[in-house]
PDB file of N, CA and C in Angstrom:
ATOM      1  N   UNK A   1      79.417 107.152  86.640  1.00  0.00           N
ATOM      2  CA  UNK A   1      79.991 106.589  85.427  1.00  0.00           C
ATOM      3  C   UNK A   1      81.346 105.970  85.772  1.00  0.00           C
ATOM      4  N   UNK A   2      81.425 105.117  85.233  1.00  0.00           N
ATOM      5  CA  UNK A   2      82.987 104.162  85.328  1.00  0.00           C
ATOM      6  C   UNK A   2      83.989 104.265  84.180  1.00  0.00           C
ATOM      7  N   UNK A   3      85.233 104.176  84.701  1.00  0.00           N
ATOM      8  CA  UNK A   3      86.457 104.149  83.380  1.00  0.00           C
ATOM      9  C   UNK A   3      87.115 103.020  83.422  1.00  0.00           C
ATOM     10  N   UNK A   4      87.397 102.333  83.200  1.00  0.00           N
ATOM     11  CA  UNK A   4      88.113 100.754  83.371  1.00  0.00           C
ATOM     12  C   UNK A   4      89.821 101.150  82.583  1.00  0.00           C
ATOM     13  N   UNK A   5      90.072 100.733  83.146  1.00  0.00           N
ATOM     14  CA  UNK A   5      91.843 100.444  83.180  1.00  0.00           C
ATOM     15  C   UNK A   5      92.161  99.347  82.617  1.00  0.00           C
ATOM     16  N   UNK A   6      91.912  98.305  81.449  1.00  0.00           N
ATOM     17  CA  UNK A   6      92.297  97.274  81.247  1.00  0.00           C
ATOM     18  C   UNK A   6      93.719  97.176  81.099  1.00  0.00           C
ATOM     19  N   UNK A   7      94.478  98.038  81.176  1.00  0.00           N
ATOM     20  CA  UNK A   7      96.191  97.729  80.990  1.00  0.00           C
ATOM     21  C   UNK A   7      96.402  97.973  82.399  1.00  0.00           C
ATOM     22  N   UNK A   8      97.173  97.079  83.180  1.00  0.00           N
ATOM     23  CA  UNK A   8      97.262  97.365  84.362  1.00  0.00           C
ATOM     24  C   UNK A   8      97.744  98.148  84.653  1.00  0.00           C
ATOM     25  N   UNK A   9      99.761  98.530  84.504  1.00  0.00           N
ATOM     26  CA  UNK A   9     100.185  99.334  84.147  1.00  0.00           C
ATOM     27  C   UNK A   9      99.616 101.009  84.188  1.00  0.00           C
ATOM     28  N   UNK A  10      98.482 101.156  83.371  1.00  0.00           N
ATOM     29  CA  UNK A  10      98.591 102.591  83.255  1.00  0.00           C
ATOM     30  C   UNK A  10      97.237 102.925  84.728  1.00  0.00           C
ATOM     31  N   UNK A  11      96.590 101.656  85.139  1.00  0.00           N
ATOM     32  CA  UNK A  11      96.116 101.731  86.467  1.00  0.00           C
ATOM     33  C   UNK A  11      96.915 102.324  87.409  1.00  0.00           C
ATOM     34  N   UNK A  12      97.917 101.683  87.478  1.00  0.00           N
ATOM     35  CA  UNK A  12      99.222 101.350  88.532  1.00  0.00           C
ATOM     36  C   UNK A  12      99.837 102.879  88.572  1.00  0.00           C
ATOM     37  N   UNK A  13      99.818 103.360  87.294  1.00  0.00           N
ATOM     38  CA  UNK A  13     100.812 104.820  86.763  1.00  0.00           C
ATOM     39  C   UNK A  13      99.644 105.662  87.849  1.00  0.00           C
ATOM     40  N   UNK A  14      98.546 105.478  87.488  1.00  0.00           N
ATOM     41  CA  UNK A  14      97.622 106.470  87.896  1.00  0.00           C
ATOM     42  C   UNK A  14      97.521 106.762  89.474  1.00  0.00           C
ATOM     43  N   UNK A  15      97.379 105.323  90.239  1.00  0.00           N
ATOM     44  CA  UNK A  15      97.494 105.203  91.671  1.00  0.00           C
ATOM     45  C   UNK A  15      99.058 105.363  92.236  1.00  0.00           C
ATOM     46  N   UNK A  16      99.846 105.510  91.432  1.00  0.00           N
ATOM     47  CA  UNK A  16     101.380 106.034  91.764  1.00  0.00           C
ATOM     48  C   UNK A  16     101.660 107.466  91.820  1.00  0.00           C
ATOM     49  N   UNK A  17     101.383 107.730  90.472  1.00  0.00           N
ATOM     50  CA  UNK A  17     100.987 109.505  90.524  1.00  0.00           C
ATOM     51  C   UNK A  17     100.154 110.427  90.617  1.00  0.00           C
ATOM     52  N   UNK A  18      98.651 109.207  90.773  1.00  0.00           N
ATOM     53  CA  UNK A  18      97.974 110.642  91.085  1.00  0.00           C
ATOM     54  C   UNK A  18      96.637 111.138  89.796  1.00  0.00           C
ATOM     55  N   UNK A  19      97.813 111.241  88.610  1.00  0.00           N
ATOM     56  CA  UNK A  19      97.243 111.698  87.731  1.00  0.00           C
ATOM     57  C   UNK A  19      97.707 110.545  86.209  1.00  0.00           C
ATOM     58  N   UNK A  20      97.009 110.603  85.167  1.00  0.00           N
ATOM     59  CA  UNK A  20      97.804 109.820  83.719  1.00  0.00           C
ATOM     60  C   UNK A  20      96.452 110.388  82.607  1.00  0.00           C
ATOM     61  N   UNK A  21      97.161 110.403  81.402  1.00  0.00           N
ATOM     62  CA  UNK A  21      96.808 110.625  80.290  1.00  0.00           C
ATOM     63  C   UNK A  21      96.393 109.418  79.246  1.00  0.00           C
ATOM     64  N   UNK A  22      95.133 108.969  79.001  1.00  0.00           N
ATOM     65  CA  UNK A  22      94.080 107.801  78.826  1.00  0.00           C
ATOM     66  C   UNK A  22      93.508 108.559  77.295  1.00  0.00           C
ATOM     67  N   UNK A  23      93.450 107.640  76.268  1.00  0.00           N
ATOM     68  CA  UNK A  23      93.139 107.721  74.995  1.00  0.00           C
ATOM     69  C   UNK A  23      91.546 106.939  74.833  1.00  0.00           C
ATOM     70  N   UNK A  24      90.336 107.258  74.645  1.00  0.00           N
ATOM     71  CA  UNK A  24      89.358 106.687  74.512  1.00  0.00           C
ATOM     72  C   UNK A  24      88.443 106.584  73.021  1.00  0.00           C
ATOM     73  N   UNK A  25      87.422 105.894  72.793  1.00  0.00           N
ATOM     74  CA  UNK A  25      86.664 106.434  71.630  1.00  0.00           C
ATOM     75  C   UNK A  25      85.719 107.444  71.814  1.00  0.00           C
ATOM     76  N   UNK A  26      85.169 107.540  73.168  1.00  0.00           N
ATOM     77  CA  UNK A  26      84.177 108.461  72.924  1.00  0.00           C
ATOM     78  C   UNK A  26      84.410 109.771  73.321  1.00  0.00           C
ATOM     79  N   UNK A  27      83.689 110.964  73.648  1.00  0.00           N
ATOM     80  CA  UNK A  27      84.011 112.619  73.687  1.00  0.00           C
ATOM     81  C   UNK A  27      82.975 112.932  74.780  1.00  0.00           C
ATOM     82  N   UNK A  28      82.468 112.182  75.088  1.00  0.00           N
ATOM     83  CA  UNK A  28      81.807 112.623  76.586  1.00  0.00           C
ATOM     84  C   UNK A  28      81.686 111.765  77.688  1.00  0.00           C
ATOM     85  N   UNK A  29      82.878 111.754  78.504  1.00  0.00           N
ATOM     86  CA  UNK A  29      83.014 111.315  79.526  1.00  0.00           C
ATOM     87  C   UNK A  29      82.413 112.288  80.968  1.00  0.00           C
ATOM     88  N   UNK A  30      81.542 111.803  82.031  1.00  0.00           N
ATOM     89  CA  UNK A  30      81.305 112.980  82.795  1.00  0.00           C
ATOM     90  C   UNK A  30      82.694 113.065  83.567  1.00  0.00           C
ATOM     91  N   UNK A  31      82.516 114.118  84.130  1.00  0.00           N
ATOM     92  CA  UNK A  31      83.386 114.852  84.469  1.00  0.00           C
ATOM     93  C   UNK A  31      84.248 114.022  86.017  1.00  0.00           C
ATOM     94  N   UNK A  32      83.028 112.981  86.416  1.00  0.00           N
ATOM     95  CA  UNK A  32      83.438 112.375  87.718  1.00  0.00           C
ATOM     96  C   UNK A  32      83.015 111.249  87.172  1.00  0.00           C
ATOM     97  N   UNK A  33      84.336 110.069  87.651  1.00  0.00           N
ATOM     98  CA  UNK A  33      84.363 108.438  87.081  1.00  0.00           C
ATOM     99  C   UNK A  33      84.718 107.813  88.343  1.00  0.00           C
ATOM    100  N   UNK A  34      84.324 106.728  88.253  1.00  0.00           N
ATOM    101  CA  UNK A  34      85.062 105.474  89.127  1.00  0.00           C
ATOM    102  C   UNK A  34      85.648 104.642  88.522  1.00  0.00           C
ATOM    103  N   UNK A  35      87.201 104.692  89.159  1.00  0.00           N
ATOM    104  CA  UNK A  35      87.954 103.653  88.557  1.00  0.00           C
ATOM    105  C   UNK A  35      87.887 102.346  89.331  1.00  0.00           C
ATOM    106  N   UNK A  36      87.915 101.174  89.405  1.00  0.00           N
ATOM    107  CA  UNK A  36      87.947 100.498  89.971  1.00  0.00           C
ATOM    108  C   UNK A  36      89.329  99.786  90.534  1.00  0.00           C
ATOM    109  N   UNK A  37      89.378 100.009  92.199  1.00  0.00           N
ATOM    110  CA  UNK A  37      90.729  99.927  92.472  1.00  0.00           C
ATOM    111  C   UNK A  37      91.430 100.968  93.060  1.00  0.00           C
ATOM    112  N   UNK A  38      90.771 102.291  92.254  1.00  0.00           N
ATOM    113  CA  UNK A  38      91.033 103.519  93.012  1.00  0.00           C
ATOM    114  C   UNK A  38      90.342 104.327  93.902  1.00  0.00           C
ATOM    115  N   UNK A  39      88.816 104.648  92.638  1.00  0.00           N
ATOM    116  CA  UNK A  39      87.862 105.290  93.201  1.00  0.00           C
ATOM    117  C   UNK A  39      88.104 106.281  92.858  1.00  0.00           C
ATOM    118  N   UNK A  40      86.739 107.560  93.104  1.00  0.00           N
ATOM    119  CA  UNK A  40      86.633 108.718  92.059  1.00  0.00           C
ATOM    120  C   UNK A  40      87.726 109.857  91.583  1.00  0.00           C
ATOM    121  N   UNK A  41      87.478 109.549  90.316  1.00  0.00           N
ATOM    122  CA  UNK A  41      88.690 110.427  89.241  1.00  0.00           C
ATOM    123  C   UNK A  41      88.272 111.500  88.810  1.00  0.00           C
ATOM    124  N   UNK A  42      88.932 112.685  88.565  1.00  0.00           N
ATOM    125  CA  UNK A  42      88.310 113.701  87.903  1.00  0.00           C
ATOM    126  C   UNK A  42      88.784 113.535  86.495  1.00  0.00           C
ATOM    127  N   UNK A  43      87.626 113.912  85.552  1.00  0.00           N
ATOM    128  CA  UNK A  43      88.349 113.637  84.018  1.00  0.00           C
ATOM    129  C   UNK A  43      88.419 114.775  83.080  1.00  0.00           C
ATOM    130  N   UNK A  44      89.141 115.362  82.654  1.00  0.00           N
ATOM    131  CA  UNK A  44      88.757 116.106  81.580  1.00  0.00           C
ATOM    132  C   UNK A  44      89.611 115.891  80.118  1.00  0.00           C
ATOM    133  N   UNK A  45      88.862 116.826  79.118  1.00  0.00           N
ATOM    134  CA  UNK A  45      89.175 116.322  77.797  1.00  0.00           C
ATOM    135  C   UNK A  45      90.043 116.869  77.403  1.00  0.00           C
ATOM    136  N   UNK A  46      91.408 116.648  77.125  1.00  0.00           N
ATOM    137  CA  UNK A  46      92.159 117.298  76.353  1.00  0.00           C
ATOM    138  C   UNK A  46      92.411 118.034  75.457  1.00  0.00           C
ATOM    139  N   UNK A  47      91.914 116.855  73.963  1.00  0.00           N
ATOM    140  CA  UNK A  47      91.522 116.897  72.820  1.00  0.00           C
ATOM    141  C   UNK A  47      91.467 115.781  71.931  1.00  0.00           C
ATOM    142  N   UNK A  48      90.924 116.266  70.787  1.00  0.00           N
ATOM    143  CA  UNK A  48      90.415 114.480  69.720  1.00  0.00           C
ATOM    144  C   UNK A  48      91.306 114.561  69.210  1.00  0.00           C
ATOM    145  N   UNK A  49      92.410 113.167  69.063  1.00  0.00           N
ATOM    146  CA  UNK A  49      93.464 112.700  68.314  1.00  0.00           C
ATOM    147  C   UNK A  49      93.383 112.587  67.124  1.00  0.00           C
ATOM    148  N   UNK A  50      93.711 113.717  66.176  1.00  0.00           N
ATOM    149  CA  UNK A  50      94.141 113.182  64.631  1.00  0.00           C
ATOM    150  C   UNK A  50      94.617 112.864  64.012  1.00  0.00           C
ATOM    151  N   UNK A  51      95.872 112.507  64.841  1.00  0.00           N
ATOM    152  CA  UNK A  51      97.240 111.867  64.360  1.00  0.00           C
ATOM    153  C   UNK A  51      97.637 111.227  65.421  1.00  0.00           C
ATOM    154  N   UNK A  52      98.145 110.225  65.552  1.00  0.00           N
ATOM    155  CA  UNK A  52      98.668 109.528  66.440  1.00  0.00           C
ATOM    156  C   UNK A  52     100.040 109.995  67.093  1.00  0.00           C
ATOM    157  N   UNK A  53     100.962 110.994  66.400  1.00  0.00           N
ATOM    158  CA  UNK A  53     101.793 111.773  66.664  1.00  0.00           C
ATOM    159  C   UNK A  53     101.181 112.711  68.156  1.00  0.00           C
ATOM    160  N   UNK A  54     100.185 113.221  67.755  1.00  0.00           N
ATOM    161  CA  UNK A  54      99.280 114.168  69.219  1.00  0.00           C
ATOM    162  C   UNK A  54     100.247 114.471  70.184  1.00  0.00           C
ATOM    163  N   UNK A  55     100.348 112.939  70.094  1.00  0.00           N
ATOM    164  CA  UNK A  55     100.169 112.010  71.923  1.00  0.00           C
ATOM    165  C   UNK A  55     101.610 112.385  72.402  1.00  0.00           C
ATOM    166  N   UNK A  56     102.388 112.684  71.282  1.00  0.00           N
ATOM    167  CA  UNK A  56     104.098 112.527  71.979  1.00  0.00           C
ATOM    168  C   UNK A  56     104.370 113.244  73.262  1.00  0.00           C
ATOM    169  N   UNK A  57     103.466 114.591  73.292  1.00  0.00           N
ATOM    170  CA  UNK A  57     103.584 115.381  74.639  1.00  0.00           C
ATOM    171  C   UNK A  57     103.709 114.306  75.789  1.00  0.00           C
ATOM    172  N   UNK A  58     102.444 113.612  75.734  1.00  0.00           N
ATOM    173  CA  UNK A  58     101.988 113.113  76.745  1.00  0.00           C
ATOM    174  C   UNK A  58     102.272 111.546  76.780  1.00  0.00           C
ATOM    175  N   UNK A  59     103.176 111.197  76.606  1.00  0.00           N
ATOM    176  CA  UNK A  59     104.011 109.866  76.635  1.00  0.00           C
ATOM    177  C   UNK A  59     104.039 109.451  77.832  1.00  0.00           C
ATOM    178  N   UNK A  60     105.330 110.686  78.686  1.00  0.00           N
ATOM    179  CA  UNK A  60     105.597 110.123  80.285  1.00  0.00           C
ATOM    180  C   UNK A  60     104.809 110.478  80.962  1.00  0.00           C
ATOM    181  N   UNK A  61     103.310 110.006  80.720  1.00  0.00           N
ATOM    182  CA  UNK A  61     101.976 110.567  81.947  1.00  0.00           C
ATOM    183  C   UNK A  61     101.219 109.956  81.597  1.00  0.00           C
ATOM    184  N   UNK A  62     101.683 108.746  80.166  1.00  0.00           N
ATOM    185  CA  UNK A  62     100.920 107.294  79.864  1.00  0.00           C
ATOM    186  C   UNK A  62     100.771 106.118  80.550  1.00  0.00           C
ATOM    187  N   UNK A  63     101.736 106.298  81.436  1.00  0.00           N
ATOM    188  CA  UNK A  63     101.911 104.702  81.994  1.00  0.00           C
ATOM    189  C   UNK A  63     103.265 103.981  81.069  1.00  0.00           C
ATOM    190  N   UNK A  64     103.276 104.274  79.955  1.00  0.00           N
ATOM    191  CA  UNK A  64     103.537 103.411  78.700  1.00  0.00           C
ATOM    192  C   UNK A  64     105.282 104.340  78.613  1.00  0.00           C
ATOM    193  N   UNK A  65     105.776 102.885  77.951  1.00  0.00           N
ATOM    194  CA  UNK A  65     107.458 103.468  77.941  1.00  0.00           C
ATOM    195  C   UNK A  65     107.289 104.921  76.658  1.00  0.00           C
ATOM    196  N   UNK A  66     107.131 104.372  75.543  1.00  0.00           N
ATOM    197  CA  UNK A  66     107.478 104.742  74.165  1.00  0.00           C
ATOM    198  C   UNK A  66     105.479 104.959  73.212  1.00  0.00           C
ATOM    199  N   UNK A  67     106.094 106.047  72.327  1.00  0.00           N
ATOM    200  CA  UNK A  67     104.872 106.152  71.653  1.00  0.00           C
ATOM    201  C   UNK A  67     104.445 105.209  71.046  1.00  0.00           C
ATOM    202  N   UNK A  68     104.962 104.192  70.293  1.00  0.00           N
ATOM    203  CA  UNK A  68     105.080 103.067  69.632  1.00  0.00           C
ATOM    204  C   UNK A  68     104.383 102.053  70.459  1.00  0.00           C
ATOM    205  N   UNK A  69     104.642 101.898  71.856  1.00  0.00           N
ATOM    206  CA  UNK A  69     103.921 101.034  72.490  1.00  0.00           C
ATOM    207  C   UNK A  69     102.584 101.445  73.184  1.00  0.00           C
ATOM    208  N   UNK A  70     102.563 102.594  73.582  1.00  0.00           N
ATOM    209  CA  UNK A  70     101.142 103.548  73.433  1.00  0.00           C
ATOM    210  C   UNK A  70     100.564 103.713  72.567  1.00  0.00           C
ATOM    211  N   UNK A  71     100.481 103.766  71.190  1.00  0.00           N
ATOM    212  CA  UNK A  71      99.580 103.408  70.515  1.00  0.00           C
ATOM    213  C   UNK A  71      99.156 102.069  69.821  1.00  0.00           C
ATOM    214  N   UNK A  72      99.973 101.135  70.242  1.00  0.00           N
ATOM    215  CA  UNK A  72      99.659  99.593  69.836  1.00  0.00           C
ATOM    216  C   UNK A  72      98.923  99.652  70.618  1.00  0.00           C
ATOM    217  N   UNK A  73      98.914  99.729  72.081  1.00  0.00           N
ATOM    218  CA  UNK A  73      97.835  99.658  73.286  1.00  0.00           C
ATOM    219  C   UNK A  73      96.527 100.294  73.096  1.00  0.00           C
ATOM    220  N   UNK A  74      96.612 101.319  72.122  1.00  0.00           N
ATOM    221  CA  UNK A  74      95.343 102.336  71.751  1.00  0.00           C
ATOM    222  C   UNK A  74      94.311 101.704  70.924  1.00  0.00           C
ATOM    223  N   UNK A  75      94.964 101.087  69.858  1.00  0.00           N
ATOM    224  CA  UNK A  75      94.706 100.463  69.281  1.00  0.00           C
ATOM    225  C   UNK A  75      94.214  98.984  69.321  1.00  0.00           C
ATOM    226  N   UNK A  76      94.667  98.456  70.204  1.00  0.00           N
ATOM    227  CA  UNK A  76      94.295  97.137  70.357  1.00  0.00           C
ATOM    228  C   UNK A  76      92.944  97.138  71.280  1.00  0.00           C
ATOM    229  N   UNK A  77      92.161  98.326  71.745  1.00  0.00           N
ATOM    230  CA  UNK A  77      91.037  98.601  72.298  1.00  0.00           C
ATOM    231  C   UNK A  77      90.025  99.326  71.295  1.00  0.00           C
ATOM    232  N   UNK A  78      90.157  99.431  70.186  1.00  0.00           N
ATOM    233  CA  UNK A  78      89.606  99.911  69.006  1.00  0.00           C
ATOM    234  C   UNK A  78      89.719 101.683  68.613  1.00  0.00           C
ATOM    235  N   UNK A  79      90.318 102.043  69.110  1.00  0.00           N
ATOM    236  CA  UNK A  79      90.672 103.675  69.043  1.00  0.00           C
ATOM    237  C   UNK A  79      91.249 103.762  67.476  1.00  0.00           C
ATOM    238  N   UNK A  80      90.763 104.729  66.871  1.00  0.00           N
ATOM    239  CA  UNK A  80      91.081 105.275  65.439  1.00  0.00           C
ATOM    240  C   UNK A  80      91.847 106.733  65.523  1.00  0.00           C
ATOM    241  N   UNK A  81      92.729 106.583  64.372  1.00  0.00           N
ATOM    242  CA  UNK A  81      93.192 108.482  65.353  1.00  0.00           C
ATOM    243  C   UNK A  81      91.997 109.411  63.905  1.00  0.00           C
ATOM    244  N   UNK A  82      91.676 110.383  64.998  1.00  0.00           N
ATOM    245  CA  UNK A  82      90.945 111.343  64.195  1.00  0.00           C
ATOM    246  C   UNK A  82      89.054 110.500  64.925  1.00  0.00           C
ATOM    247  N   UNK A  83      89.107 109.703  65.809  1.00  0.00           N
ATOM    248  CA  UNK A  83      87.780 109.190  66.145  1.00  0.00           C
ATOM    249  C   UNK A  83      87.816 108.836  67.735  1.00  0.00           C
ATOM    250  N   UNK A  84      88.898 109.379  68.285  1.00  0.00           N
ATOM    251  CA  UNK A  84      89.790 109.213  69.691  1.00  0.00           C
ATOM    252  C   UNK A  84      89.755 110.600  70.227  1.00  0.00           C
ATOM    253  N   UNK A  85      89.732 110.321  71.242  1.00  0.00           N
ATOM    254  CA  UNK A  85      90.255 111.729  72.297  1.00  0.00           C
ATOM    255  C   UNK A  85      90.723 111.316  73.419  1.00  0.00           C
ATOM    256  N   UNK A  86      91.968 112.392  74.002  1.00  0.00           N
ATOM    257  CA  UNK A  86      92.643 112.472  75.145  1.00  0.00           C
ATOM    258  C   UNK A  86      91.914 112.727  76.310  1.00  0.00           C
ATOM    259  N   UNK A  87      91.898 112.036  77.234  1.00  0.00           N
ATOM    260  CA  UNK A  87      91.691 112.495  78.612  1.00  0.00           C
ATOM    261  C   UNK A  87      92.752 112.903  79.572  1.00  0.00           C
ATOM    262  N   UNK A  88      92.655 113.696  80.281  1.00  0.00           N
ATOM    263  CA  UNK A  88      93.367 113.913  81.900  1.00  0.00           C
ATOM    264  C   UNK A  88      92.733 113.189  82.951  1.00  0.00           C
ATOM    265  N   UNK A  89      93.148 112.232  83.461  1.00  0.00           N
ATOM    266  CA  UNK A  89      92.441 111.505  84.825  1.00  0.00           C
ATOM    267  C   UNK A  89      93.167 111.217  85.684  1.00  0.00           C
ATOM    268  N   UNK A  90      92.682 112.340  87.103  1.00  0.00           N
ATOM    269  CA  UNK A  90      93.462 112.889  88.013  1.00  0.00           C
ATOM    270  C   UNK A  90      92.264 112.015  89.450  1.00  0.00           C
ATOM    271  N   UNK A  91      92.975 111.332  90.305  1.00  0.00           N
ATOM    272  CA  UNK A  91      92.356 110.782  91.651  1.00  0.00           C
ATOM    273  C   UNK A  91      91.580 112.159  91.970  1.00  0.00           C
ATOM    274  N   UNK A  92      90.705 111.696  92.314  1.00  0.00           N
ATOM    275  CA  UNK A  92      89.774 113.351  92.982  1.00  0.00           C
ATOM    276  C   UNK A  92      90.193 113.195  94.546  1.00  0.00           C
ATOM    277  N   UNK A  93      90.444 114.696  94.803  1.00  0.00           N
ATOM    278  CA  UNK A  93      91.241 114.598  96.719  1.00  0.00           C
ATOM    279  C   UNK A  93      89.800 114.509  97.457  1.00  0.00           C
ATOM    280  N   UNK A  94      89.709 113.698  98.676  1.00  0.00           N
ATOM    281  CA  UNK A  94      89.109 113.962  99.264  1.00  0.00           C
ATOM    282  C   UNK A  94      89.170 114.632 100.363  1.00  0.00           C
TER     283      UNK A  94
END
């Protein structure tokens, strides 16, 4: 299964650190993805966003400066809060 990165940025965050925190629509991602660019990620689910507030924990592990601009970005990929969930997506070591 594949995860696509369309913001480069939070690509870039991910292959810098390792690890970043990714907002999606759906709730079952398998557990092993290919990113393209990186290569296999481990993913797991955080939890489903019901407020767009959620997310504040996880701001500096977005890629993204500010919550405000993390969720315009969420949003502009069709994410609803309360129809969204958090991922963890960590490079898998080889």
């Amino acid at each position: 299964m594949r995860m696509a990165f369309n913001a480069p940025r939070v690509r870039q965050f991910l292959k810098e650190k390792g690890k970043v925190y990714t907002v999606r629509k759906f709730g079952d991602y398998n557990p092993t993805v290919f990113v393209e660019g990186i290569g296999a990620c481990k993913t797991k689910q955080v939890m489903q966003v019901n407020k767009w507030n959620d997310l504040k924990d996880f701001v500096a592990e977005s890629g993204f400066e500010t919550l405000d601009e993390w969720i315009e970005a969420i949003k502009s990929f069709g994410c609803e809060e309360g129809k969204s969930y958090l991922y963890e997506v960590r490079i898998e070591q080889s």
